[in-house]
N, C-alpha and C. Protein backbone atom coordinates (compact mmCIF):
# COMPACT_ATOMS: atom_id res chain seq x y z
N UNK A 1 -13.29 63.07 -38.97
CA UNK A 1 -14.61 62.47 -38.78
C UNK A 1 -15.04 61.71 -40.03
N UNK A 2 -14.60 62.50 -41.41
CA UNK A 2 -15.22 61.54 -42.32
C UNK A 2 -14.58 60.03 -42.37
N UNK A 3 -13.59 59.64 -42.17
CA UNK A 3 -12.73 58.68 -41.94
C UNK A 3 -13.92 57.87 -41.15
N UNK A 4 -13.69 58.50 -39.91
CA UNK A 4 -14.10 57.31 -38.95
C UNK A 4 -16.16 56.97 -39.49
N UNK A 5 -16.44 57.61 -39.92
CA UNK A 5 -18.03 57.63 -39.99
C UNK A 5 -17.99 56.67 -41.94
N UNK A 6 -17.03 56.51 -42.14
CA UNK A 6 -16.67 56.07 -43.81
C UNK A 6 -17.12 54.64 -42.69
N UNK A 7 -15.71 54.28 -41.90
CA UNK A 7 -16.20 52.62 -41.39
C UNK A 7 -16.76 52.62 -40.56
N UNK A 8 -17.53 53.19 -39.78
CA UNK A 8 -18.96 52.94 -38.95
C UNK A 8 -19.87 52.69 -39.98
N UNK A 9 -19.63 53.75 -41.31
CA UNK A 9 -21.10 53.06 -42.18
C UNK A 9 -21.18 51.42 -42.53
N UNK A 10 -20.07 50.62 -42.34
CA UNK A 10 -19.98 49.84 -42.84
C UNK A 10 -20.47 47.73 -41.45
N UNK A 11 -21.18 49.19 -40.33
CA UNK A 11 -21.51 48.40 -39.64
C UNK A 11 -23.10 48.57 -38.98
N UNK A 12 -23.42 49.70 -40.00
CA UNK A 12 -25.08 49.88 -40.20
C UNK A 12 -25.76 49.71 -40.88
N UNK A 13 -27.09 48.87 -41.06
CA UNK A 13 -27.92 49.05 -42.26
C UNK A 13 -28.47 50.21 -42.20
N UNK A 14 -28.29 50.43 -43.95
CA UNK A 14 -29.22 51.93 -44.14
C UNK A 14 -28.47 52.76 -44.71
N UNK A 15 -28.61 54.02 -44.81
CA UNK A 15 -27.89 55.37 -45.38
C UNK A 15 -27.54 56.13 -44.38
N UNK A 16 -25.93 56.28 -44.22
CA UNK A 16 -25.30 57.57 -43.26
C UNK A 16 -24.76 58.40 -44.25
N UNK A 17 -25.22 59.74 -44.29
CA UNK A 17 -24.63 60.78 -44.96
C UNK A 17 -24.38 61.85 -43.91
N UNK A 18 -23.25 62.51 -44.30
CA UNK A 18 -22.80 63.89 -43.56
C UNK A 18 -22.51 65.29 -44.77
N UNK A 19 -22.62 66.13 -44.05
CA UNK A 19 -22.16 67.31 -44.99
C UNK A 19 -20.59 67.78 -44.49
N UNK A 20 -20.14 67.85 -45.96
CA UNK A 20 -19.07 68.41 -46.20
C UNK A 20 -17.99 68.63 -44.88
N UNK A 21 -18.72 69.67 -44.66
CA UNK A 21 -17.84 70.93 -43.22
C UNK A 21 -18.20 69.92 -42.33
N UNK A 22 -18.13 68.79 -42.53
CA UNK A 22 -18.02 67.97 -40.85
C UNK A 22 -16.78 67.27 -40.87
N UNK A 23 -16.28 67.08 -42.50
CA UNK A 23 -15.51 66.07 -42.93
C UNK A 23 -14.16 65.98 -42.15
N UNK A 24 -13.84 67.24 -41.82
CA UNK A 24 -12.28 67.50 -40.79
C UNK A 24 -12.35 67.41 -39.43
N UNK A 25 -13.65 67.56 -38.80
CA UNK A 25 -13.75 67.37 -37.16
C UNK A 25 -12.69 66.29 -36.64
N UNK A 26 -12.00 66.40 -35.91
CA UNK A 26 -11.70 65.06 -34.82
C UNK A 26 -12.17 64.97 -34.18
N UNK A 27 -11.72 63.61 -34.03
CA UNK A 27 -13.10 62.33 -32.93
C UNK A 27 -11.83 61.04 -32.59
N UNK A 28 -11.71 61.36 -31.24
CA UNK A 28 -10.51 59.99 -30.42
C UNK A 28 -11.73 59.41 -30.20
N UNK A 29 -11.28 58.33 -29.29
CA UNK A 29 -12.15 57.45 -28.26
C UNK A 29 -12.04 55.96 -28.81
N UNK A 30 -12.73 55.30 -27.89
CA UNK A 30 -13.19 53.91 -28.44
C UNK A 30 -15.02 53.58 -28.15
N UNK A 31 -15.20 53.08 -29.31
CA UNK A 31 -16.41 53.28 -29.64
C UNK A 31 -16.93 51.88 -29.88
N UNK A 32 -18.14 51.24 -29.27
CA UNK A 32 -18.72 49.86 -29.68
C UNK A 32 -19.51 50.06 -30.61
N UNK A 33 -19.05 48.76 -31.66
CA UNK A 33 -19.78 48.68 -33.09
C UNK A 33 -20.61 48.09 -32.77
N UNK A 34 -21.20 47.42 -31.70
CA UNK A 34 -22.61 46.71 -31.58
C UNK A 34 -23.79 47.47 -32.08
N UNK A 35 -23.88 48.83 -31.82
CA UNK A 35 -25.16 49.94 -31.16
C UNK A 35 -24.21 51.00 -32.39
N UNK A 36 -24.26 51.03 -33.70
CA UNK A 36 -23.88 52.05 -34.05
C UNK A 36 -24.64 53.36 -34.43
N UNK A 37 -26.02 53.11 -33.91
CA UNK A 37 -26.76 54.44 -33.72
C UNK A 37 -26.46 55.38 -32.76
N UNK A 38 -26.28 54.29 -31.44
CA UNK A 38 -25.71 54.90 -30.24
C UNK A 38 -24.61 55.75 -30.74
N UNK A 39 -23.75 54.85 -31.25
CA UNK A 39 -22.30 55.44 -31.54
C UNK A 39 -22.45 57.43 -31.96
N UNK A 40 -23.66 57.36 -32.89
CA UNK A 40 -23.30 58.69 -34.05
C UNK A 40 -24.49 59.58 -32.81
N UNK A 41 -25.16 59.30 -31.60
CA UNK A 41 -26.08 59.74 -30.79
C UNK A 41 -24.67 60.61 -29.76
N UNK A 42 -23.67 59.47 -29.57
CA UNK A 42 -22.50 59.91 -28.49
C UNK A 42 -21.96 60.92 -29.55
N UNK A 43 -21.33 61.07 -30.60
CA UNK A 43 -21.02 62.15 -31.67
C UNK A 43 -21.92 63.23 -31.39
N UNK A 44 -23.03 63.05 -31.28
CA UNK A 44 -23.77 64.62 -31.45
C UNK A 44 -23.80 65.21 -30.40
N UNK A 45 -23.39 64.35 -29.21
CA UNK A 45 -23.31 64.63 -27.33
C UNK A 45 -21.76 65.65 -27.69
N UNK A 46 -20.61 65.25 -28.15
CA UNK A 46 -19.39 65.40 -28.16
C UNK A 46 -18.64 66.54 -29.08
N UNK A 47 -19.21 66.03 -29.93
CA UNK A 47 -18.94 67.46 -31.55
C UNK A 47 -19.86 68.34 -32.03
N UNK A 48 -19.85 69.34 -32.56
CA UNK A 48 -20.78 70.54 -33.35
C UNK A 48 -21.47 69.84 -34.17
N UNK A 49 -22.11 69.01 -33.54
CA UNK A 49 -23.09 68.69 -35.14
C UNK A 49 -24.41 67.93 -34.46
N UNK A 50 -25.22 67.68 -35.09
CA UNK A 50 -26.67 67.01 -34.87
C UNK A 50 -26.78 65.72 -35.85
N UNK A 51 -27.47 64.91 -35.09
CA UNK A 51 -28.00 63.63 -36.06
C UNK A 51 -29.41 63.60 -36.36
N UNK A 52 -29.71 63.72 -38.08
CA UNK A 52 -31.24 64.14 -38.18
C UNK A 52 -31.56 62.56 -38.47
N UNK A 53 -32.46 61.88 -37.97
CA UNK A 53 -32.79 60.87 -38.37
C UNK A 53 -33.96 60.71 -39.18
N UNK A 54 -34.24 60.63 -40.05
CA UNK A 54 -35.46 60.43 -41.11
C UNK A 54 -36.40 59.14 -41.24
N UNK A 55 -35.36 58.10 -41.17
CA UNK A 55 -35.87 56.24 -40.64
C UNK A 55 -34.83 56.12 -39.85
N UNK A 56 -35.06 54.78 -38.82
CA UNK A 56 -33.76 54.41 -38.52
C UNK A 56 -33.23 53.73 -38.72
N UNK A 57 -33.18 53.84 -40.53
CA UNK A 57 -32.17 53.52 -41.23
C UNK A 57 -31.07 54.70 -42.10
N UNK A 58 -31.90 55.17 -41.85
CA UNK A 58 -31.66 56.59 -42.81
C UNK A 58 -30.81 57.88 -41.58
N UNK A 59 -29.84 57.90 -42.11
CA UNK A 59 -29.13 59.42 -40.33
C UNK A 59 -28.28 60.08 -41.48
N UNK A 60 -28.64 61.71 -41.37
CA UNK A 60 -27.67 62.65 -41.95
C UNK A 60 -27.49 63.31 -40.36
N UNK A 61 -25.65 63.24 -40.98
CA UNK A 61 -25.21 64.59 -39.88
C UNK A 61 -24.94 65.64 -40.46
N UNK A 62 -25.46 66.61 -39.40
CA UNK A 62 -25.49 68.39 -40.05
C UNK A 62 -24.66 68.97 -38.63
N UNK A 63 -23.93 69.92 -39.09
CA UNK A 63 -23.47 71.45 -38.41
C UNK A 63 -24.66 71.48 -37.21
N UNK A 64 -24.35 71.64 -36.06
CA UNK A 64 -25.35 71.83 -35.30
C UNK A 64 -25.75 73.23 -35.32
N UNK A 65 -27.03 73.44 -35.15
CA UNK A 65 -27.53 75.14 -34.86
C UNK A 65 -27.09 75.88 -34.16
N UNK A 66 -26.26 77.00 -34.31
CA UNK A 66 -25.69 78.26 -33.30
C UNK A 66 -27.54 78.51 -32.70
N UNK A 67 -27.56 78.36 -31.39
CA UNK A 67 -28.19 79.22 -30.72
C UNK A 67 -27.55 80.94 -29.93
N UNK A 68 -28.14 81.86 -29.80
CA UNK A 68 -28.61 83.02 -29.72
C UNK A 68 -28.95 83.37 -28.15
């Protein structure tokens, strides 16, 4: 995942950061760079993790929450 989210950043304005423990996830598919918010929205549908958005320019991905 960090791979592929290294060159998606490079087709968003703004700041994408992730933590660490996301860095090994795999992620296939084909993905349109038009909508790359969409893109990291379909990621949080697909993999353990959440997209916190702060602006929408600004997206950290986190570990999604174990619910109980």
């Amino acid at each position: 995942l960090g791979d592929f989210l290294r060159e998606l950043d490079r087709y968003r304005p703004g700041i994408l950061r992730w933590q660490p423990e996301l860095e090994d996830l795999r992620v296939t598919g084909s993905f349109r760079l038009d909508d790359p918010n969409q893109v990291l929205n379909l990621l949080a549908v697909s993999l353990p993790l959440q997209v916190q958005w702060r602006t929408r320019y600004w997206a950290t991905l986190v570990p999604r929450e174990k619910t109980t």
